[in-house]
PDB file of N, CA and C in Angstrom:
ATOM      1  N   UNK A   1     -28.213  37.728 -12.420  1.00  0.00           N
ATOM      2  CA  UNK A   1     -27.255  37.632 -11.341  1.00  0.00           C
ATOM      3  C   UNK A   1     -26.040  38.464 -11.741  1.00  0.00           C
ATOM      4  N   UNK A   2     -25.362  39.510 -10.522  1.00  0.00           N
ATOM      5  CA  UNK A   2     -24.662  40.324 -11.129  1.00  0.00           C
ATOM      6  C   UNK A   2     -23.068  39.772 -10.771  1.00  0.00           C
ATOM      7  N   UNK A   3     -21.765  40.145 -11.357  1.00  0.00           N
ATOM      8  CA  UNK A   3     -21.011  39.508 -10.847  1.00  0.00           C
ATOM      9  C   UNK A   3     -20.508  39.246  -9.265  1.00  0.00           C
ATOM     10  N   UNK A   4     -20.922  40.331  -9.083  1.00  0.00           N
ATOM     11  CA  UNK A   4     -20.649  40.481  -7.472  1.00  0.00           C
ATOM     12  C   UNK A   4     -21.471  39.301  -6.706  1.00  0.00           C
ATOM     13  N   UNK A   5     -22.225  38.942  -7.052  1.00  0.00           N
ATOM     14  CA  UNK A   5     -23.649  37.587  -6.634  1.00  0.00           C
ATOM     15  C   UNK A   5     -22.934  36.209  -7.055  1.00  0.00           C
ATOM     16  N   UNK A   6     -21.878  36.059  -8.074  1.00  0.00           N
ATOM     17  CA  UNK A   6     -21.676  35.341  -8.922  1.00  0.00           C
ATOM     18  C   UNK A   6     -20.453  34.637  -8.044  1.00  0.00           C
ATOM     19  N   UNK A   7     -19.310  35.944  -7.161  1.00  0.00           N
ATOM     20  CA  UNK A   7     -18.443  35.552  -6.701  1.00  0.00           C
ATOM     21  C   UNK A   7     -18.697  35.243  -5.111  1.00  0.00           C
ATOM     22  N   UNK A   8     -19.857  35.739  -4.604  1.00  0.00           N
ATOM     23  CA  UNK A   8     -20.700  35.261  -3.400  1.00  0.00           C
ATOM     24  C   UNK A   8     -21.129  34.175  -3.247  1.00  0.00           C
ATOM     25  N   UNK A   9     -21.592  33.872  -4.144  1.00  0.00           N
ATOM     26  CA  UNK A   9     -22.001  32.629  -4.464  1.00  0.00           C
ATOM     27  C   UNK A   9     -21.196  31.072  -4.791  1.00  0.00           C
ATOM     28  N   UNK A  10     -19.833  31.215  -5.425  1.00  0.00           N
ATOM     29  CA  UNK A  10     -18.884  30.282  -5.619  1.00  0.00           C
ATOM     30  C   UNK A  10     -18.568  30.342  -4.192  1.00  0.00           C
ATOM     31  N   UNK A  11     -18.160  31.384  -3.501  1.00  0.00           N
ATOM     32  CA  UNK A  11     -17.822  31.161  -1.708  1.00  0.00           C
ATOM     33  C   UNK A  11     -18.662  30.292  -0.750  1.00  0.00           C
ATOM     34  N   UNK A  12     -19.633  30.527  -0.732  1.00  0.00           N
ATOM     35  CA  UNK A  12     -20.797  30.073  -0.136  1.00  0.00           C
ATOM     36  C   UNK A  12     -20.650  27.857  -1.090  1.00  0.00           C
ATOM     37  N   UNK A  13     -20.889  28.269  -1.978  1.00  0.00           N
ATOM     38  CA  UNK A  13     -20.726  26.233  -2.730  1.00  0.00           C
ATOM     39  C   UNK A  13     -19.642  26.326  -3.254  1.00  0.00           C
ATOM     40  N   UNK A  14     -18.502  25.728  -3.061  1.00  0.00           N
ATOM     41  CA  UNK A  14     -17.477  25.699  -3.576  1.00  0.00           C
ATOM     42  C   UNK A  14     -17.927  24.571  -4.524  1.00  0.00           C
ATOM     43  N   UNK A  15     -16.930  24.607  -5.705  1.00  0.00           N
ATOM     44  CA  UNK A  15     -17.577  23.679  -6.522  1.00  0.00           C
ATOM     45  C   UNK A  15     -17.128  22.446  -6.954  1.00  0.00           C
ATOM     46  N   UNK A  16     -17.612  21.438  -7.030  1.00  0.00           N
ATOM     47  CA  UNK A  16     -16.936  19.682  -7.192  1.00  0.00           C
ATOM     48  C   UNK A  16     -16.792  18.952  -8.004  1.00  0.00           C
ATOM     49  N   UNK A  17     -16.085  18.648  -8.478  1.00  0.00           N
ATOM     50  CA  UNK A  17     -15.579  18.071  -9.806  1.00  0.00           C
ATOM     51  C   UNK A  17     -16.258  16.809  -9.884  1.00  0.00           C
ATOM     52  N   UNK A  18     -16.780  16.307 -11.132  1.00  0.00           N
ATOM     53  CA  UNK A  18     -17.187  15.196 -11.387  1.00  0.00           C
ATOM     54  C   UNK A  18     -16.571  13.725 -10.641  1.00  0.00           C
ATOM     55  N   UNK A  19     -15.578  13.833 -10.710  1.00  0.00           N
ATOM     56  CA  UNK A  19     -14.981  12.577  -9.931  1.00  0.00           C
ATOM     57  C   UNK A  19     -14.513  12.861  -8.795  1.00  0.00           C
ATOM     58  N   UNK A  20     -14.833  13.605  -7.817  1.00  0.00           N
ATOM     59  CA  UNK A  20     -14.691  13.572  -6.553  1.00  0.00           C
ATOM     60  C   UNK A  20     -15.407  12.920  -5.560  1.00  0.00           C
ATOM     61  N   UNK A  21     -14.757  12.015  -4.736  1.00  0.00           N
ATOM     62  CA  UNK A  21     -15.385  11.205  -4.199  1.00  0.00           C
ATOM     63  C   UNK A  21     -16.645  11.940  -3.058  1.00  0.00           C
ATOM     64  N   UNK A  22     -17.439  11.025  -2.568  1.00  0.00           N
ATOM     65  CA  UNK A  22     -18.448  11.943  -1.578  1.00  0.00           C
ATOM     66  C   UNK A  22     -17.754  11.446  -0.108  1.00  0.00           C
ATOM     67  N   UNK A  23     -17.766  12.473   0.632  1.00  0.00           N
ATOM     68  CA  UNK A  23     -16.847  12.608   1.702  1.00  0.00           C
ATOM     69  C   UNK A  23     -17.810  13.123   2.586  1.00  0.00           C
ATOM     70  N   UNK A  24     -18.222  12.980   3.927  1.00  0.00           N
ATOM     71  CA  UNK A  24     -19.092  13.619   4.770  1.00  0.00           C
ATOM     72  C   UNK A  24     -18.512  14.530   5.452  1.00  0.00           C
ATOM     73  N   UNK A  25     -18.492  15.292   6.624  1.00  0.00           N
ATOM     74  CA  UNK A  25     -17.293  16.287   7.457  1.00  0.00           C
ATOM     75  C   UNK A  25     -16.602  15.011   8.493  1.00  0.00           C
ATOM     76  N   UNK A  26     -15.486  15.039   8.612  1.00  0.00           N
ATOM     77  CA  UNK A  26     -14.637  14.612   9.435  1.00  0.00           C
ATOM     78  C   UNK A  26     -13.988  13.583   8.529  1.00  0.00           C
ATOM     79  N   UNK A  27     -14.212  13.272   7.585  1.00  0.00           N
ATOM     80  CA  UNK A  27     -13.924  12.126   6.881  1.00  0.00           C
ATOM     81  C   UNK A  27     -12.713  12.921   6.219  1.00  0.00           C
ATOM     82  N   UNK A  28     -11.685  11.785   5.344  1.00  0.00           N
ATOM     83  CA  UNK A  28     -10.982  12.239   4.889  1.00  0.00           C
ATOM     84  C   UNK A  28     -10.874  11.243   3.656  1.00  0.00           C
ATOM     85  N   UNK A  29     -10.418  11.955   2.171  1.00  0.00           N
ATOM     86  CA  UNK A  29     -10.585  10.642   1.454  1.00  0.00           C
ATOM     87  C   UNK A  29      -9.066   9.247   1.430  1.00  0.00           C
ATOM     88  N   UNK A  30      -9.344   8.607   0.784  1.00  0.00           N
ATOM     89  CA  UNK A  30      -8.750   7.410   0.910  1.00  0.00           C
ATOM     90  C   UNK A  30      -7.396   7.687  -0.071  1.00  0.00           C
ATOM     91  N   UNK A  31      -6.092   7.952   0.139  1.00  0.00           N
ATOM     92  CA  UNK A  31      -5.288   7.464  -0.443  1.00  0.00           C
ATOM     93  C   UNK A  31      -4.314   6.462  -1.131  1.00  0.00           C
ATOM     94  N   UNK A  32      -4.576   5.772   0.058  1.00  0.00           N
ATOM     95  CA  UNK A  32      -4.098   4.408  -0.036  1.00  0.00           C
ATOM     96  C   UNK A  32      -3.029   4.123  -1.254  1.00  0.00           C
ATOM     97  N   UNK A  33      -2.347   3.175  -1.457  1.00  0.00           N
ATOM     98  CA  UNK A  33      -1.836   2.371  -2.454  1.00  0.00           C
ATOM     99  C   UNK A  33      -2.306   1.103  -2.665  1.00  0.00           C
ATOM    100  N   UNK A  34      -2.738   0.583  -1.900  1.00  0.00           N
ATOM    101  CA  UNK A  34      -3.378  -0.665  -1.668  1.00  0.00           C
ATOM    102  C   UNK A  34      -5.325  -0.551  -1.449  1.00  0.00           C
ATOM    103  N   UNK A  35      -5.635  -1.448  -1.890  1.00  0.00           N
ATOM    104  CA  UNK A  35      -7.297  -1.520  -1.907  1.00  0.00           C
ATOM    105  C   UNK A  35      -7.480  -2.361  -1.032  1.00  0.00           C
ATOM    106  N   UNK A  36      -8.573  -2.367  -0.037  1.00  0.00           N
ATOM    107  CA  UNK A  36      -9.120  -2.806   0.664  1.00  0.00           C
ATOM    108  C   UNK A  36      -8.964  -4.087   0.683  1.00  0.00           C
ATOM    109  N   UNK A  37      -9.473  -4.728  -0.216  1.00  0.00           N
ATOM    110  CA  UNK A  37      -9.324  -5.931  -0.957  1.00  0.00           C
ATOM    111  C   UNK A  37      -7.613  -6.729  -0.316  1.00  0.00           C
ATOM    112  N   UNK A  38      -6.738  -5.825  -1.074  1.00  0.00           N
ATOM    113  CA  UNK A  38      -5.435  -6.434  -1.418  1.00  0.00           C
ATOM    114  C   UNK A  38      -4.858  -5.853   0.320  1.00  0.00           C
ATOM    115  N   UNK A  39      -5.237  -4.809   0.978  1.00  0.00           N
ATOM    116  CA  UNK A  39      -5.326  -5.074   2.124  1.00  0.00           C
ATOM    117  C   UNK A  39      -5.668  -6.107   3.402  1.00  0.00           C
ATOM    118  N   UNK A  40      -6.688  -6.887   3.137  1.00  0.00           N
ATOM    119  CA  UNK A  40      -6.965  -8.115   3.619  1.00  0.00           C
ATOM    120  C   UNK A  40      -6.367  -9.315   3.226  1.00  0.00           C
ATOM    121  N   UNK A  41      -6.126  -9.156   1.719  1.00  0.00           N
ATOM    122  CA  UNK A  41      -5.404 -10.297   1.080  1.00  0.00           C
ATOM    123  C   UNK A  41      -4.259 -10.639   1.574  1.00  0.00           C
ATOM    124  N   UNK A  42      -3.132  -9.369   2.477  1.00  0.00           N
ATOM    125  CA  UNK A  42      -2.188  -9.228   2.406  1.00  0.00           C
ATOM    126  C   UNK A  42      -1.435  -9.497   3.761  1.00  0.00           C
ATOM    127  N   UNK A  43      -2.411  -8.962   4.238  1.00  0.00           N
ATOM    128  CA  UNK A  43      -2.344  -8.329   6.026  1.00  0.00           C
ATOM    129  C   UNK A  43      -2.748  -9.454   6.827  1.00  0.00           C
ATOM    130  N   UNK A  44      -3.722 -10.255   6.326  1.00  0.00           N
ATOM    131  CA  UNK A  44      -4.065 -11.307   7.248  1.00  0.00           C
ATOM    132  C   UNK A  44      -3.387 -12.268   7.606  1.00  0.00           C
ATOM    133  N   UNK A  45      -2.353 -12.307   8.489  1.00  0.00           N
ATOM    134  CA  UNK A  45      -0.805 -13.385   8.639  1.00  0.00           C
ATOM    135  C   UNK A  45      -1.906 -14.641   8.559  1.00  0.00           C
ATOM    136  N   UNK A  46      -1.423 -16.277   8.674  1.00  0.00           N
ATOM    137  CA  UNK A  46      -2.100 -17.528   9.187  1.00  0.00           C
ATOM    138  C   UNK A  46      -1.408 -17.394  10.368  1.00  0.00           C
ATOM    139  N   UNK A  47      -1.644 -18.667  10.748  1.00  0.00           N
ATOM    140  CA  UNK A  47      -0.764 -19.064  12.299  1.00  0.00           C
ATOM    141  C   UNK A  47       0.755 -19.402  11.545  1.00  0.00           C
ATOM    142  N   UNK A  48       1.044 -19.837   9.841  1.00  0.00           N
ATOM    143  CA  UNK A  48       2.727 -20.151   9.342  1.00  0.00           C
ATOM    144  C   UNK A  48       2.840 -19.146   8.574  1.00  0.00           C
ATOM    145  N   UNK A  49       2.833 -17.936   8.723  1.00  0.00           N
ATOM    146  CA  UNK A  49       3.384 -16.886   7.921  1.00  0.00           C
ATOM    147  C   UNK A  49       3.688 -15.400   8.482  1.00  0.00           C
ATOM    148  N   UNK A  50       4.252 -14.612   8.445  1.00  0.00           N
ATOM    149  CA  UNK A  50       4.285 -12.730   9.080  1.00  0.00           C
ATOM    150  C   UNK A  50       3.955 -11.934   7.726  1.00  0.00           C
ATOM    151  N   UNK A  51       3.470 -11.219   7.876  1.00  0.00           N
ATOM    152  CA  UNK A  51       3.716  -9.839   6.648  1.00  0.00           C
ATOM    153  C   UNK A  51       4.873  -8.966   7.275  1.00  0.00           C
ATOM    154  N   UNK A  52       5.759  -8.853   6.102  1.00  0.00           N
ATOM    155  CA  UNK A  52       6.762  -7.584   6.310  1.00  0.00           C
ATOM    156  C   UNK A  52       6.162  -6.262   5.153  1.00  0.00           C
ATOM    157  N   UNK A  53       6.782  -5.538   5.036  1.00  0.00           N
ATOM    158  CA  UNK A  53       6.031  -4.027   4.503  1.00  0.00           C
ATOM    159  C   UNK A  53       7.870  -3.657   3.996  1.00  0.00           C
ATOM    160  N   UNK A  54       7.929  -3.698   2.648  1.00  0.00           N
ATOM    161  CA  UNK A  54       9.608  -3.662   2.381  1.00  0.00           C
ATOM    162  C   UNK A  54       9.877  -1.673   2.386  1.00  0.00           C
ATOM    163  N   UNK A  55      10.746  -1.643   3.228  1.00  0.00           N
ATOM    164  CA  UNK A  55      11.819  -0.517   3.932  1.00  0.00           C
ATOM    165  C   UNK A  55      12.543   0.014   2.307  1.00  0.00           C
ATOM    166  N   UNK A  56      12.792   1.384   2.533  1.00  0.00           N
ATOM    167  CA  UNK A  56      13.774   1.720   1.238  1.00  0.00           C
ATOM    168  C   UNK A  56      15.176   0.897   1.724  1.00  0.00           C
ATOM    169  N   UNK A  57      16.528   0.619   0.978  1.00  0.00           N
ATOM    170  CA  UNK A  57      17.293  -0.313   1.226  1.00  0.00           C
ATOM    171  C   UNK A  57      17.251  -1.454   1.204  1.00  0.00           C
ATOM    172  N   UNK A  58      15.981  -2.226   1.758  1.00  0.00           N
ATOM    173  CA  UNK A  58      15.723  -3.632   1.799  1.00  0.00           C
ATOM    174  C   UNK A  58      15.914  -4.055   0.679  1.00  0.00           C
ATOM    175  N   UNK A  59      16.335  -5.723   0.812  1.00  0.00           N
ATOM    176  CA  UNK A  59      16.830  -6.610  -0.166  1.00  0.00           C
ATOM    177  C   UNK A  59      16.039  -8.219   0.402  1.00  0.00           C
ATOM    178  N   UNK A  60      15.456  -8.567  -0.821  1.00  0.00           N
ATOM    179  CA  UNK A  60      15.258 -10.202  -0.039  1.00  0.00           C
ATOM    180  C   UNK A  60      15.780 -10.626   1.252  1.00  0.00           C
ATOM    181  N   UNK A  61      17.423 -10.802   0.879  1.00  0.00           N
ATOM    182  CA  UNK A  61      18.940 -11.857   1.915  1.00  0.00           C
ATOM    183  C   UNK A  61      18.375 -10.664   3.126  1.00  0.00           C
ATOM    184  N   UNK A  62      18.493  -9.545   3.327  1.00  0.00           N
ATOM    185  CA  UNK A  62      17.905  -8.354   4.240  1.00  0.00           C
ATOM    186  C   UNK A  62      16.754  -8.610   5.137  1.00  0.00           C
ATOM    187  N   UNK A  63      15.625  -9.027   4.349  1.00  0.00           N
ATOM    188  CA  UNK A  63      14.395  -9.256   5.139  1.00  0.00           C
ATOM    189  C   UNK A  63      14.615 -10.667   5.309  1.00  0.00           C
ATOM    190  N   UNK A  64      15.529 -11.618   4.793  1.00  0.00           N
ATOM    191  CA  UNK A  64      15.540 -13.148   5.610  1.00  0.00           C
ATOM    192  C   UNK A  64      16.454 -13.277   6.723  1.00  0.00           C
ATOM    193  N   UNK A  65      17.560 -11.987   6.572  1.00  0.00           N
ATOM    194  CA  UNK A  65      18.383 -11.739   7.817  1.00  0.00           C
ATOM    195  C   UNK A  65      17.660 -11.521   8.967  1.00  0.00           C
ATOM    196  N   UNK A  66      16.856 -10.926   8.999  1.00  0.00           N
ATOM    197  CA  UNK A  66      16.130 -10.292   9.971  1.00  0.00           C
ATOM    198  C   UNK A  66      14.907 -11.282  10.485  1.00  0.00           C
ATOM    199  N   UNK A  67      14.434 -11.636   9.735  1.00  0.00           N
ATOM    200  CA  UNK A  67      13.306 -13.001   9.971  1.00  0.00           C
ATOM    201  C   UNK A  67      13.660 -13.947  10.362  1.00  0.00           C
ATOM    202  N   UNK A  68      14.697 -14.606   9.774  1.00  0.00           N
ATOM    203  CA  UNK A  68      15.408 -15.759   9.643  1.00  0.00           C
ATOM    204  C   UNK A  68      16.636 -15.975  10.460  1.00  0.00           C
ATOM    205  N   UNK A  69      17.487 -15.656  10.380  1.00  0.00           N
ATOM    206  CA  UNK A  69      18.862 -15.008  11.145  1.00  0.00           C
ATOM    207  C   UNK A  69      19.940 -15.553   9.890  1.00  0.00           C
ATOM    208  N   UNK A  70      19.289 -15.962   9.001  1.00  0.00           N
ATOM    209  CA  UNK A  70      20.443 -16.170   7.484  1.00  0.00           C
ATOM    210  C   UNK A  70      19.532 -15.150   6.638  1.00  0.00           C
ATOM    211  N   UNK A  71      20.774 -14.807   6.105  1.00  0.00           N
ATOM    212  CA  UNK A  71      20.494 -14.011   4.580  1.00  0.00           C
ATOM    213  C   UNK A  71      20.227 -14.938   3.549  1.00  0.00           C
ATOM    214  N   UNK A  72      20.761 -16.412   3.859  1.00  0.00           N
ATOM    215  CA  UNK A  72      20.824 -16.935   2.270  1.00  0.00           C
ATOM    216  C   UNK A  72      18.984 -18.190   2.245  1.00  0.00           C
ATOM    217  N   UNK A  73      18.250 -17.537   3.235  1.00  0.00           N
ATOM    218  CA  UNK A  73      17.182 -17.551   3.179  1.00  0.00           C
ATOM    219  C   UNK A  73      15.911 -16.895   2.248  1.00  0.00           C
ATOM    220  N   UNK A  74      16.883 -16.154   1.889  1.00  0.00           N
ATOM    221  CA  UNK A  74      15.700 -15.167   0.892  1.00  0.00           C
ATOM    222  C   UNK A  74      14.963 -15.802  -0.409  1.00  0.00           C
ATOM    223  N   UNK A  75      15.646 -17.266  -0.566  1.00  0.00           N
ATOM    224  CA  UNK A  75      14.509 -17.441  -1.736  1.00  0.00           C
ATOM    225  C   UNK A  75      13.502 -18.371  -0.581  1.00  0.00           C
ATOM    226  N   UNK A  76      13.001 -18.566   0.569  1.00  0.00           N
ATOM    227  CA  UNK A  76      11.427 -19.083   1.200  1.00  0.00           C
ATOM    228  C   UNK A  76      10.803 -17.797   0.981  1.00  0.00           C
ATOM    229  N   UNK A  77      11.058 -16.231   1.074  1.00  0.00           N
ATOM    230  CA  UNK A  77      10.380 -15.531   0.757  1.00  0.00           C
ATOM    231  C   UNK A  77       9.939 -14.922  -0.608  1.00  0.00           C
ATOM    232  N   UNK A  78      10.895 -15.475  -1.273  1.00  0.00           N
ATOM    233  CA  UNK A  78      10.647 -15.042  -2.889  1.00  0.00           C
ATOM    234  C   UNK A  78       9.603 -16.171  -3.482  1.00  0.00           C
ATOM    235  N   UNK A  79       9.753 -17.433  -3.071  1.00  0.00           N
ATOM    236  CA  UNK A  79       8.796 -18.296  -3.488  1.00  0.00           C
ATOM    237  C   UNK A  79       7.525 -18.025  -2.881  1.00  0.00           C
ATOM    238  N   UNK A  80       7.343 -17.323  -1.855  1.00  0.00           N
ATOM    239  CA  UNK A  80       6.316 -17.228  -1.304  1.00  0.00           C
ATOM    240  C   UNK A  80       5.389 -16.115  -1.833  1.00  0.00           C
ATOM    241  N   UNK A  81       6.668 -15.341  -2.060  1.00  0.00           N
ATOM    242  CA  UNK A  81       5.817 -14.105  -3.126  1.00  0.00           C
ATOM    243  C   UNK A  81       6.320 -13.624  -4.859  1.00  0.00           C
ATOM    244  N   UNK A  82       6.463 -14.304  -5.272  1.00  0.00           N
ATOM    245  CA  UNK A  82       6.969 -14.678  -6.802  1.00  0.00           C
ATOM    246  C   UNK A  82       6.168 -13.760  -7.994  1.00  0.00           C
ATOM    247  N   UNK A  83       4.472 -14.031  -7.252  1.00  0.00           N
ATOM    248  CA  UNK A  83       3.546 -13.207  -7.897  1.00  0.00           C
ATOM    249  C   UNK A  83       3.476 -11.489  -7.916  1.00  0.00           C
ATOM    250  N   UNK A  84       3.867 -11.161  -6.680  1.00  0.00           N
ATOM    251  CA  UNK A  84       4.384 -10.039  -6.470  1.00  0.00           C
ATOM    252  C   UNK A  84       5.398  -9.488  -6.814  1.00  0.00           C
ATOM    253  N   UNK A  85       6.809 -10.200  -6.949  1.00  0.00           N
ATOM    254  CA  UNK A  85       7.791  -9.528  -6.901  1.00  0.00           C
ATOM    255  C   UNK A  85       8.253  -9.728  -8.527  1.00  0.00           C
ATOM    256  N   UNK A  86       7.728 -11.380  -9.149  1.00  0.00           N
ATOM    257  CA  UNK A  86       7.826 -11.529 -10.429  1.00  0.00           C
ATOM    258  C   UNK A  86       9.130 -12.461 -10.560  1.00  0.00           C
ATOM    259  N   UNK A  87       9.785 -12.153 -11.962  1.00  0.00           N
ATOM    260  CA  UNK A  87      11.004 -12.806 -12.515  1.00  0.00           C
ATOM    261  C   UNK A  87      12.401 -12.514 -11.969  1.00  0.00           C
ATOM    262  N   UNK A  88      12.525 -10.957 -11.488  1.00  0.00           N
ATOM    263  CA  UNK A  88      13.830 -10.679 -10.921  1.00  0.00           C
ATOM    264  C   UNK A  88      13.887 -10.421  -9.217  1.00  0.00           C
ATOM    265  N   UNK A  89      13.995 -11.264  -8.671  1.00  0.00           N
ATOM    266  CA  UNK A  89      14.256 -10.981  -7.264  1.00  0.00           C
ATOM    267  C   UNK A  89      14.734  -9.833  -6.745  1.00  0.00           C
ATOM    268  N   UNK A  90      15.967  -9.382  -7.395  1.00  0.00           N
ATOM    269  CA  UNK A  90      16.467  -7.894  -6.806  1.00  0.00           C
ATOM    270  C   UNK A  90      15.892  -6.699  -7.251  1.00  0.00           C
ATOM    271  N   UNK A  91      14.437  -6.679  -7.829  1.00  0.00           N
ATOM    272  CA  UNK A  91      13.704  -6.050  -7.904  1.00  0.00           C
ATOM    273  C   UNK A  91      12.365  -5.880  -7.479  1.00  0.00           C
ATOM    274  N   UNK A  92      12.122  -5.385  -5.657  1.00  0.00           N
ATOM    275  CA  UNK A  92      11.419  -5.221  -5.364  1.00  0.00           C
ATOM    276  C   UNK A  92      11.815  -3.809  -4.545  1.00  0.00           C
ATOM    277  N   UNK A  93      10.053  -3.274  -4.398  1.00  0.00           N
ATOM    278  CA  UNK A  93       9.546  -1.284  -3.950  1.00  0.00           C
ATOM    279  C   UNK A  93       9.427  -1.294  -2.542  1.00  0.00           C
ATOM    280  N   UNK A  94       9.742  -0.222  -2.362  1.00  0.00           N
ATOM    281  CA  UNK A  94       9.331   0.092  -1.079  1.00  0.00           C
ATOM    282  C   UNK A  94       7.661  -0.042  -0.939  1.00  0.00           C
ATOM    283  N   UNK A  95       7.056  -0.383   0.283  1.00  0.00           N
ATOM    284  CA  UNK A  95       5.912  -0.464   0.237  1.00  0.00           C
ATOM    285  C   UNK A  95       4.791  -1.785  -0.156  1.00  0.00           C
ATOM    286  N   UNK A  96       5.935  -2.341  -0.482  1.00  0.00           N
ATOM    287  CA  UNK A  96       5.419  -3.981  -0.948  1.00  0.00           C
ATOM    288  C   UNK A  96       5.200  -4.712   0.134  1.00  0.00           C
ATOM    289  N   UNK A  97       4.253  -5.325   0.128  1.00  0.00           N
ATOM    290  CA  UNK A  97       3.570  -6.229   1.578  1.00  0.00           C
ATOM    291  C   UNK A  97       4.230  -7.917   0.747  1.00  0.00           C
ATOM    292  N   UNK A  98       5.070  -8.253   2.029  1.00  0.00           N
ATOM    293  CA  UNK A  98       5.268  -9.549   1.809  1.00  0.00           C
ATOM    294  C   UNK A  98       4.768 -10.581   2.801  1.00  0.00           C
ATOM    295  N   UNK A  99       4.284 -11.934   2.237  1.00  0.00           N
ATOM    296  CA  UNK A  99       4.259 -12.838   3.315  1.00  0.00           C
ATOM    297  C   UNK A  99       5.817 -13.227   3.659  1.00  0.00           C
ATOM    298  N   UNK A 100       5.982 -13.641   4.525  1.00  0.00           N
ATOM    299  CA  UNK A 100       6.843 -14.315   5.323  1.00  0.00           C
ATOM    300  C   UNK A 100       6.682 -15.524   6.053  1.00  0.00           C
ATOM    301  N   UNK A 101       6.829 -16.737   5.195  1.00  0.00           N
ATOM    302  CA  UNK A 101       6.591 -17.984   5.823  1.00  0.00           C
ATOM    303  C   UNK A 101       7.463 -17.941   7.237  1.00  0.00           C
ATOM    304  N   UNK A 102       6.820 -19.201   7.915  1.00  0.00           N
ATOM    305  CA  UNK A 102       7.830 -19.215   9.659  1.00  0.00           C
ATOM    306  C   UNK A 102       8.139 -20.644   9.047  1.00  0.00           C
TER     307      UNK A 102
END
């Protein structure tokens, strides 16, 4: 095979890296931050709870202002998500799925 065949040929199969996912045409792959999984886990309100999705700026007292109509509500949502957010309350990401008890 001569080079000229060589660079015809990479055009024609472009080539795929071991860990690339398999993708059919129209598909696009999955970026996500969240897994499927922790998507359902997360997203599925009950009939006593909302999911909020935390905003850059947001603060606990912030998302209980808005839920709640008090700020000094924010620890029903910190207890509710403790596992998520952890030991320091004023440290939570943008992009964090919270429950929100009613």
């Amino acid at each position: 095979m001569g080079l000229k065949d060589f660079f015809k040929r990479g055009q024609e199969e472009p080539a795929k890296g071991a860990n690339q996912p398999n993708i059919t045409a129209g598909q696009t792959p999955d970026h996500s931050f969240f897994t499927q999984k922790d998507e359902q886990k997360v997203t599925d309100p009950s009939a006593n709870q909302d999911v909020y999705t935390v905003q850059s700026g947001d603060s606990l007292s912030k998302i209980a202002k808005k839920h709640y109509g008090n700020a000094n509500d924010w620890t029903k949502i910190y207890n509710a998500n403790k596992d998520k957010i952890g030991d320091n309350p004023d440290l939570i990401r943008p992009g964090q799925r919270f429950v929100i008890p009613r």
